[in-house]
Protein backbone atom coordinates (compact mmCIF):
# COMPACT_ATOMS: atom_id res chain seq x y z
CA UNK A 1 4.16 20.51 -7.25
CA UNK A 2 4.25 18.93 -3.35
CA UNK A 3 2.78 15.89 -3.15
CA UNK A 4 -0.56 16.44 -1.96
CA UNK A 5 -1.21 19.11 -4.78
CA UNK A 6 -1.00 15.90 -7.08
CA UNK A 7 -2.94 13.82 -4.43
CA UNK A 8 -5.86 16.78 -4.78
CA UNK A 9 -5.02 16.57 -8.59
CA UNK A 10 -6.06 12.51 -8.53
CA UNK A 11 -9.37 13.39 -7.00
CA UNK A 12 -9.00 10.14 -4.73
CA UNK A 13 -10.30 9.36 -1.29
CA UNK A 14 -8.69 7.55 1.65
CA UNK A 15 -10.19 5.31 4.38
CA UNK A 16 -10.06 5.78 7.74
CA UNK A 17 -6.38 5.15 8.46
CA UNK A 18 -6.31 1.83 10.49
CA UNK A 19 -5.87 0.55 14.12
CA UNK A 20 -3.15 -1.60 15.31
CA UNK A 21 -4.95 -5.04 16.06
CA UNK A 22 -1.81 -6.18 17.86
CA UNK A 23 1.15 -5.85 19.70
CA UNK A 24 3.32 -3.50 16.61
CA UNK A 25 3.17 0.01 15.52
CA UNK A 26 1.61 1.29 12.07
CA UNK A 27 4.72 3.70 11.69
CA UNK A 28 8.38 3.82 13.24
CA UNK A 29 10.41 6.83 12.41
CA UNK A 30 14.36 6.03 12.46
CA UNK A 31 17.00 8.25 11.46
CA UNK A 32 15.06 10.19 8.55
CA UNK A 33 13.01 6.66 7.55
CA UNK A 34 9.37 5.89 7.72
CA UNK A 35 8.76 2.08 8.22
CA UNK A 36 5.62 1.64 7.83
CA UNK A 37 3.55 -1.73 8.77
CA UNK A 38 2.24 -4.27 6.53
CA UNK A 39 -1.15 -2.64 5.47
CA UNK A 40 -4.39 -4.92 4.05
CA UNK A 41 -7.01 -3.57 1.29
CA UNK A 42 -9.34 -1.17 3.59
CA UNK A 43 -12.32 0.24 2.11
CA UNK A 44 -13.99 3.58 2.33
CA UNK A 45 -16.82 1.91 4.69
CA UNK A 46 -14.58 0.07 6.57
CA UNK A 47 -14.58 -3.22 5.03
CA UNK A 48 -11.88 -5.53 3.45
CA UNK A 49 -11.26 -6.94 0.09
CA UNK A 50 -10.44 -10.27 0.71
CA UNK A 51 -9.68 -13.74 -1.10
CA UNK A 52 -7.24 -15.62 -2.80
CA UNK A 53 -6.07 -13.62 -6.79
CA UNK A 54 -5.92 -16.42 -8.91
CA UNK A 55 -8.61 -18.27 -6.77
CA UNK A 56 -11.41 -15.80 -5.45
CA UNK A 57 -9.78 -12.95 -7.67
CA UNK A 58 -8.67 -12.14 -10.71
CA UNK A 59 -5.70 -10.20 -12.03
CA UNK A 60 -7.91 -7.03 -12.17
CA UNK A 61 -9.05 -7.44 -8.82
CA UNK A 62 -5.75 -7.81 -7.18
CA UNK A 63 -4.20 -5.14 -9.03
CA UNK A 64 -7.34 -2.58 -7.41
CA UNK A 65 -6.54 -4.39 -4.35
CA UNK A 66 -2.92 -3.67 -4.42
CA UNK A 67 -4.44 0.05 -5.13
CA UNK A 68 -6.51 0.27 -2.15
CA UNK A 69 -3.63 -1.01 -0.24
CA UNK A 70 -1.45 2.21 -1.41
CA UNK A 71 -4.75 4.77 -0.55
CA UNK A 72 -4.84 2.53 2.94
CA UNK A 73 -0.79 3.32 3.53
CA UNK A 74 -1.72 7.25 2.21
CA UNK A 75 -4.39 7.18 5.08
CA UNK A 76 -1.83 5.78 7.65
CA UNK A 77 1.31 8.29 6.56
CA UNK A 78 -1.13 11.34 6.44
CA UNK A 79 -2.91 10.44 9.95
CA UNK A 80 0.85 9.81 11.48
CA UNK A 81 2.71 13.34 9.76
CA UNK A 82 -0.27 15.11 9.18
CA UNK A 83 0.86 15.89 5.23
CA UNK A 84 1.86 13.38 2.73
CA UNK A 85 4.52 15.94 1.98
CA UNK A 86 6.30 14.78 5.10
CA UNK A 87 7.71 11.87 2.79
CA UNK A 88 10.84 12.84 0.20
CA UNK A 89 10.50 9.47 -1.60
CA UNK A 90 9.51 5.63 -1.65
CA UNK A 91 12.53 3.84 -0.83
CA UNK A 92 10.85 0.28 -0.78
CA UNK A 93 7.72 -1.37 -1.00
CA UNK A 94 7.47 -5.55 -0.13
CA UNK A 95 3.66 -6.72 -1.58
CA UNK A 96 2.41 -9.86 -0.33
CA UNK A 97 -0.01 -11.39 -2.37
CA UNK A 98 -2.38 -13.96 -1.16
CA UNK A 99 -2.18 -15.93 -4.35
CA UNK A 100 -3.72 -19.61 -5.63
CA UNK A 101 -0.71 -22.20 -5.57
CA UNK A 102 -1.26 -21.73 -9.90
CA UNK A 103 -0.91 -18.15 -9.72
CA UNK A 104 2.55 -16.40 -10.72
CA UNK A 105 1.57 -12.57 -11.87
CA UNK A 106 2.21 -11.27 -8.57
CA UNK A 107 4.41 -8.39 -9.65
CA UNK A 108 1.23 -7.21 -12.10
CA UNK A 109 -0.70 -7.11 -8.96
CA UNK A 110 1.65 -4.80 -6.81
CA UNK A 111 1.78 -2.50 -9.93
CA UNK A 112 -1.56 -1.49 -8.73
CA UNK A 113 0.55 0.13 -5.06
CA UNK A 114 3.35 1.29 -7.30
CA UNK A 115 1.04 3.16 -9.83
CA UNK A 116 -0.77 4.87 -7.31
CA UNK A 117 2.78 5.79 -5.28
CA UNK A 118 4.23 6.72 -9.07
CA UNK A 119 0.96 9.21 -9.62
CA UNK A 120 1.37 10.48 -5.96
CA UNK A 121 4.92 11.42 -5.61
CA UNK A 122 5.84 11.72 -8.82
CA UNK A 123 7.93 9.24 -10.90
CA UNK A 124 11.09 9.87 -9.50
CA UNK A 125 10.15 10.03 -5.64
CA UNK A 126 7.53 7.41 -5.68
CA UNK A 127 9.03 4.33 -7.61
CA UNK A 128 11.62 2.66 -5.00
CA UNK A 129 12.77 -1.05 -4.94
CA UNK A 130 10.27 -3.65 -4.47
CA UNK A 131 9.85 -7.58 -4.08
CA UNK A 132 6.19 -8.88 -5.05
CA UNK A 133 5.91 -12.09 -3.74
CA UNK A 134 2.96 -14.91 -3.23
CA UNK A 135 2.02 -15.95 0.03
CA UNK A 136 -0.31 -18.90 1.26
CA UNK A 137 -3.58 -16.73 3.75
CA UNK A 138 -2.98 -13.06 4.76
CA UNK A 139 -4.02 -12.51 7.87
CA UNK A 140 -8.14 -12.43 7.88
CA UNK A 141 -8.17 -13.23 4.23
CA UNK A 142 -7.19 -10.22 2.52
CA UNK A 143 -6.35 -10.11 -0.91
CA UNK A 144 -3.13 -7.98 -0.23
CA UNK A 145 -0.82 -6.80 1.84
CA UNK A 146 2.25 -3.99 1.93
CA UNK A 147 4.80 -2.39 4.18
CA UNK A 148 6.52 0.15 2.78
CA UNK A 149 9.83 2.15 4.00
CA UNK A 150 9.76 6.03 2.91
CA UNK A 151 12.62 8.36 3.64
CA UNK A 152 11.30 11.31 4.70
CA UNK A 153 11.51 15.26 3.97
């Protein structure tokens, strides 16, 4: 099964993949490796999901924030290759949570990227190393953000 036969499977649906709003590039492709920006929680109508998990949000929330992260990084890899079959595997994900100073379940709230990458490309392709960390503000507020580095097919 390729990877967007399970994608189709998961009956999800991606937002519009996003803009650069500064001087960087949403993907770099170098030797056979996809680096791909830090991404923020983007909606299906365009908005954020913003605040601080352990503040603003709870667990929950920053776990479907996480999520919406992934489907944002989905949008970006499919609008840059054209397929989400383009990428062979998840080689490693860095989650940045914007966390209260109190709040230490940031791995729990990256799960919510690295279920949706596990569902996507499968269990062996889509779980790669990761480092879940808390930060103070994300840029603009959000909730989340991820840059991920995929080798590709």
């Amino acid at each position: 099964m390729t990877h967007e036969d399970r994608f189709a499977l998961l009956n999800l649906q991606l937002p519009p993949a996003p803009r650069p709003v500064a001087v960087y590039r949403p993907v770099v492709v170098v030797q056979g490796m996809a680096y791909v920006s830090g991404h923020g929680p983007n909606c299906l109508d365009g908005s954020r999901i913003v605040g601080r998990v352990g503040a603003d949000l709870n667990l929950e929330q920053g776990h479907a924030a996480a999520r919406q992260v992934g489907l944002t990084i989905l949008a970006t890899l499919r609008d840059h290759f054209g397929s989400l079959n383009a990428v062979k595997r998840v080689v490693k994900v860095l989650g940045m949570v914007n966390s209260a100073p109190d709040f230490y379940e940031h791995p729990k709230v990256i799960n919510g990227c690295s279920e949706l990458f596990a569902a996507v490309f499968g269990e062996t392709d889509g779980i790669g190393a990761r480092s879940a960390v808390g930060m103070g503000p994300l840029p603009g507020n959000i909730a989340v953000e991820i840059e991920v580095i995929f080798e590709l097919a």
